[in-house]
C-alpha atoms as a PDB file:
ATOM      1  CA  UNK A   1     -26.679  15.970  -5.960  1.00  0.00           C
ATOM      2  CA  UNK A   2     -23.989  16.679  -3.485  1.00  0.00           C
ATOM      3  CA  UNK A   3     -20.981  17.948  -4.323  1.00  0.00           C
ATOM      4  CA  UNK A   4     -17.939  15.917  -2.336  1.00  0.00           C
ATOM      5  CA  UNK A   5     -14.160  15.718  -2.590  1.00  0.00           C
ATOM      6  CA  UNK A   6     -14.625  12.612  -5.104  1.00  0.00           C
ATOM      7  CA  UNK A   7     -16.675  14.581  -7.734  1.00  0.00           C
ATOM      8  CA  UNK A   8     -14.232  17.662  -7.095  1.00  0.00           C
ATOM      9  CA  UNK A   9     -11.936  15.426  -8.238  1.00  0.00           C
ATOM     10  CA  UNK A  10     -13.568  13.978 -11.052  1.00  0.00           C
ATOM     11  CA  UNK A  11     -14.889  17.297 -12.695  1.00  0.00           C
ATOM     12  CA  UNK A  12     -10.821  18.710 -11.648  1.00  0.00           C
ATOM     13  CA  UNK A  13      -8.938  16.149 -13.510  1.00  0.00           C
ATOM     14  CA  UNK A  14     -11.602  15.719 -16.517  1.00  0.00           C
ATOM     15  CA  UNK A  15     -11.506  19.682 -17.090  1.00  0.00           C
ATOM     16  CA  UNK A  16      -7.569  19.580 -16.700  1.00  0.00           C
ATOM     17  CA  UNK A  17      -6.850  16.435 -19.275  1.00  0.00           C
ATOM     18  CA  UNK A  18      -9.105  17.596 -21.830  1.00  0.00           C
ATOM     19  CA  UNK A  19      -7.597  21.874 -21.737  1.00  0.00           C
ATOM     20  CA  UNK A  20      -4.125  20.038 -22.511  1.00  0.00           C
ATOM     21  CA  UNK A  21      -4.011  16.864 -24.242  1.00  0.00           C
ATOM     22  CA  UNK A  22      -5.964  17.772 -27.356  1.00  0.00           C
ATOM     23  CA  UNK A  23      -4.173  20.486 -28.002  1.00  0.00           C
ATOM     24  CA  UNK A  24      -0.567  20.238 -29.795  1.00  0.00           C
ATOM     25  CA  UNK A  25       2.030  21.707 -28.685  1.00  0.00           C
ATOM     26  CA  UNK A  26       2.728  24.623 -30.688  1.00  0.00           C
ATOM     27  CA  UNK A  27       4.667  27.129 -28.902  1.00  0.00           C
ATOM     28  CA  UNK A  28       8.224  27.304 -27.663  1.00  0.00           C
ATOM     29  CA  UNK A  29       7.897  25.967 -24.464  1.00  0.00           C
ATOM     30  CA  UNK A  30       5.964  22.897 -23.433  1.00  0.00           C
ATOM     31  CA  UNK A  31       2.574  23.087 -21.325  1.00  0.00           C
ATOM     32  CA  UNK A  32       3.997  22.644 -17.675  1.00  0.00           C
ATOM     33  CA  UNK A  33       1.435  20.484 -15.164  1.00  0.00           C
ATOM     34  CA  UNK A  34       2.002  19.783 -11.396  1.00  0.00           C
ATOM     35  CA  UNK A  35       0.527  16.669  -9.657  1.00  0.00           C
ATOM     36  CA  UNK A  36       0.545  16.973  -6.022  1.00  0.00           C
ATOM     37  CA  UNK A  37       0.910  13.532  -4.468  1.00  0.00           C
ATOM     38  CA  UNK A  38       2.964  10.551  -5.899  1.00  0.00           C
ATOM     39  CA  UNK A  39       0.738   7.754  -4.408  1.00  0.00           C
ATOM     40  CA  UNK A  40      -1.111   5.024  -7.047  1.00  0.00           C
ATOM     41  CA  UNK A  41      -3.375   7.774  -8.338  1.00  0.00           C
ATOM     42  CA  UNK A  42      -0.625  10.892  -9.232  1.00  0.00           C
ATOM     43  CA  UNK A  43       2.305   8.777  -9.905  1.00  0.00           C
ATOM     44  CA  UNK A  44      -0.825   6.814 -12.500  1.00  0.00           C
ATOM     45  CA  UNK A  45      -1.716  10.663 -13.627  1.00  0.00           C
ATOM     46  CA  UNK A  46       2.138  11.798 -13.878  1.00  0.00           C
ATOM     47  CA  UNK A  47       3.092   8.547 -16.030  1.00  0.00           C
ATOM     48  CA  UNK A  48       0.105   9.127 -18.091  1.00  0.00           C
ATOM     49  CA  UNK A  49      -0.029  12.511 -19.021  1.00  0.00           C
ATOM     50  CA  UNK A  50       3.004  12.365 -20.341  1.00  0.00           C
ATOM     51  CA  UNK A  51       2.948   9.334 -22.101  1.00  0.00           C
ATOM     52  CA  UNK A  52      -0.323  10.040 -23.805  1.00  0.00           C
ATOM     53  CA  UNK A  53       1.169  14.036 -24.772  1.00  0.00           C
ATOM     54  CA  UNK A  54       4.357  12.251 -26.466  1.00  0.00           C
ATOM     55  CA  UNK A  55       6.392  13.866 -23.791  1.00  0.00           C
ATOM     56  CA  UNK A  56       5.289  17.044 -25.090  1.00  0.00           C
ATOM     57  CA  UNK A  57       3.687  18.304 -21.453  1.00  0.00           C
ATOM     58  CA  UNK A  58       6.606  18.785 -18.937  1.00  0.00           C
ATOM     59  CA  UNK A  59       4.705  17.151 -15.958  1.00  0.00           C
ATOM     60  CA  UNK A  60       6.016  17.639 -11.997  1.00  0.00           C
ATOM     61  CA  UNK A  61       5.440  15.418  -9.428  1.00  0.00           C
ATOM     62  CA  UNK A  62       5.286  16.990  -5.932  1.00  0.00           C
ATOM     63  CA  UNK A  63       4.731  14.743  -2.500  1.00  0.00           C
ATOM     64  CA  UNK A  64       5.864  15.377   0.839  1.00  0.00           C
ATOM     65  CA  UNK A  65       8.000  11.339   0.979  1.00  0.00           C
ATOM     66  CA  UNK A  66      10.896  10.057  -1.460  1.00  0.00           C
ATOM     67  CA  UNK A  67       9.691   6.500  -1.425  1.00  0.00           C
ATOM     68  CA  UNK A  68       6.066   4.662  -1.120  1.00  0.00           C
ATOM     69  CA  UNK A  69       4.637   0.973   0.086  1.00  0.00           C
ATOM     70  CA  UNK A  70       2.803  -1.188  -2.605  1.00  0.00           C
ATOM     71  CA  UNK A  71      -0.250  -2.553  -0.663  1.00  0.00           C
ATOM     72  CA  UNK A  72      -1.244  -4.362  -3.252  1.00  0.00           C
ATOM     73  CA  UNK A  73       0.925  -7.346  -2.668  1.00  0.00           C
ATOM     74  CA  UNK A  74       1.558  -6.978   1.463  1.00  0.00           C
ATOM     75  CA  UNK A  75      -0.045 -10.248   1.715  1.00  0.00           C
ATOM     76  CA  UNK A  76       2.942 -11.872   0.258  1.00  0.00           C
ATOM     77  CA  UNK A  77       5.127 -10.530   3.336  1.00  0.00           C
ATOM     78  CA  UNK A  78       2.934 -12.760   5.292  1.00  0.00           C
ATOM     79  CA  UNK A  79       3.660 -15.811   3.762  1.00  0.00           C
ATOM     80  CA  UNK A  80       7.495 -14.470   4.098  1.00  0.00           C
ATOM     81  CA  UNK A  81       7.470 -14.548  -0.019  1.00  0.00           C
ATOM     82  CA  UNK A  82       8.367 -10.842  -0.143  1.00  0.00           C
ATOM     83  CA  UNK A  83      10.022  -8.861   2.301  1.00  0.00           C
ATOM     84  CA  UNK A  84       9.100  -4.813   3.041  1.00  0.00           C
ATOM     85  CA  UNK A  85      11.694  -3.509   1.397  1.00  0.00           C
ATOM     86  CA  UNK A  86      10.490  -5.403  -1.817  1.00  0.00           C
ATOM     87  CA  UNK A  87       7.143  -3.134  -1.730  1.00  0.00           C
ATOM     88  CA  UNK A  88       8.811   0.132  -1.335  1.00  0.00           C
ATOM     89  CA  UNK A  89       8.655   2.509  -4.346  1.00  0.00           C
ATOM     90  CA  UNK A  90      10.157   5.605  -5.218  1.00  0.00           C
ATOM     91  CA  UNK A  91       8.513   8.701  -5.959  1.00  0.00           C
ATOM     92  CA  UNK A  92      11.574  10.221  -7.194  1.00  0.00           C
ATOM     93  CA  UNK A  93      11.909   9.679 -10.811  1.00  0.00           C
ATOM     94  CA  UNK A  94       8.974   7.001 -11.339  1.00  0.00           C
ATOM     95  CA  UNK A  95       9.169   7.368 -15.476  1.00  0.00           C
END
């Protein structure tokens, strides 16, 4: 079986949700987690890490641009229903 980027990433995020959302926070400070990348997948991991912890895990998320395009309706700027600026997303504060 070879080892790529996809199963890094599996095995990474499986090992990482299961060392801190079982546990309960006990101690004075909360469990602190940093998501690199506020695209679909770590804005998806931010939002749920912290949902799913009761906003007991103080979660960061790090990426290099302030705002983000939905492709998931772009074919709607074709038909001129939606226009660009409709798509864009913020990385900012996305909770």
């Amino acid at each position: 079986m070879q080892f790529d980027r996809r199963r890094f990433l599996q095995a990474f995020g499986a090992a990482a949700a299961s060392s801190i959302l079982p546990a309960r926070v006990s101690a004075a400070t909360a469990p602190k987690v940093v998501i690199i990348g506020g695209g679909f997948g770590g804005a998806t991991a931010a939002k749920y890490l912290r949902t799913w912890s009761d906003h007991g895990v103080d979660v960061t998320l790090i990426d290099q641009r302030a705002h983000h395009y939905s492709c998931v309706m772009s074919n709607l700027i074709l038909n001129r229903s939606l226009r660009l600026a409709d798509l864009k997303g913020t990385s900012i504060n996305p909770f």
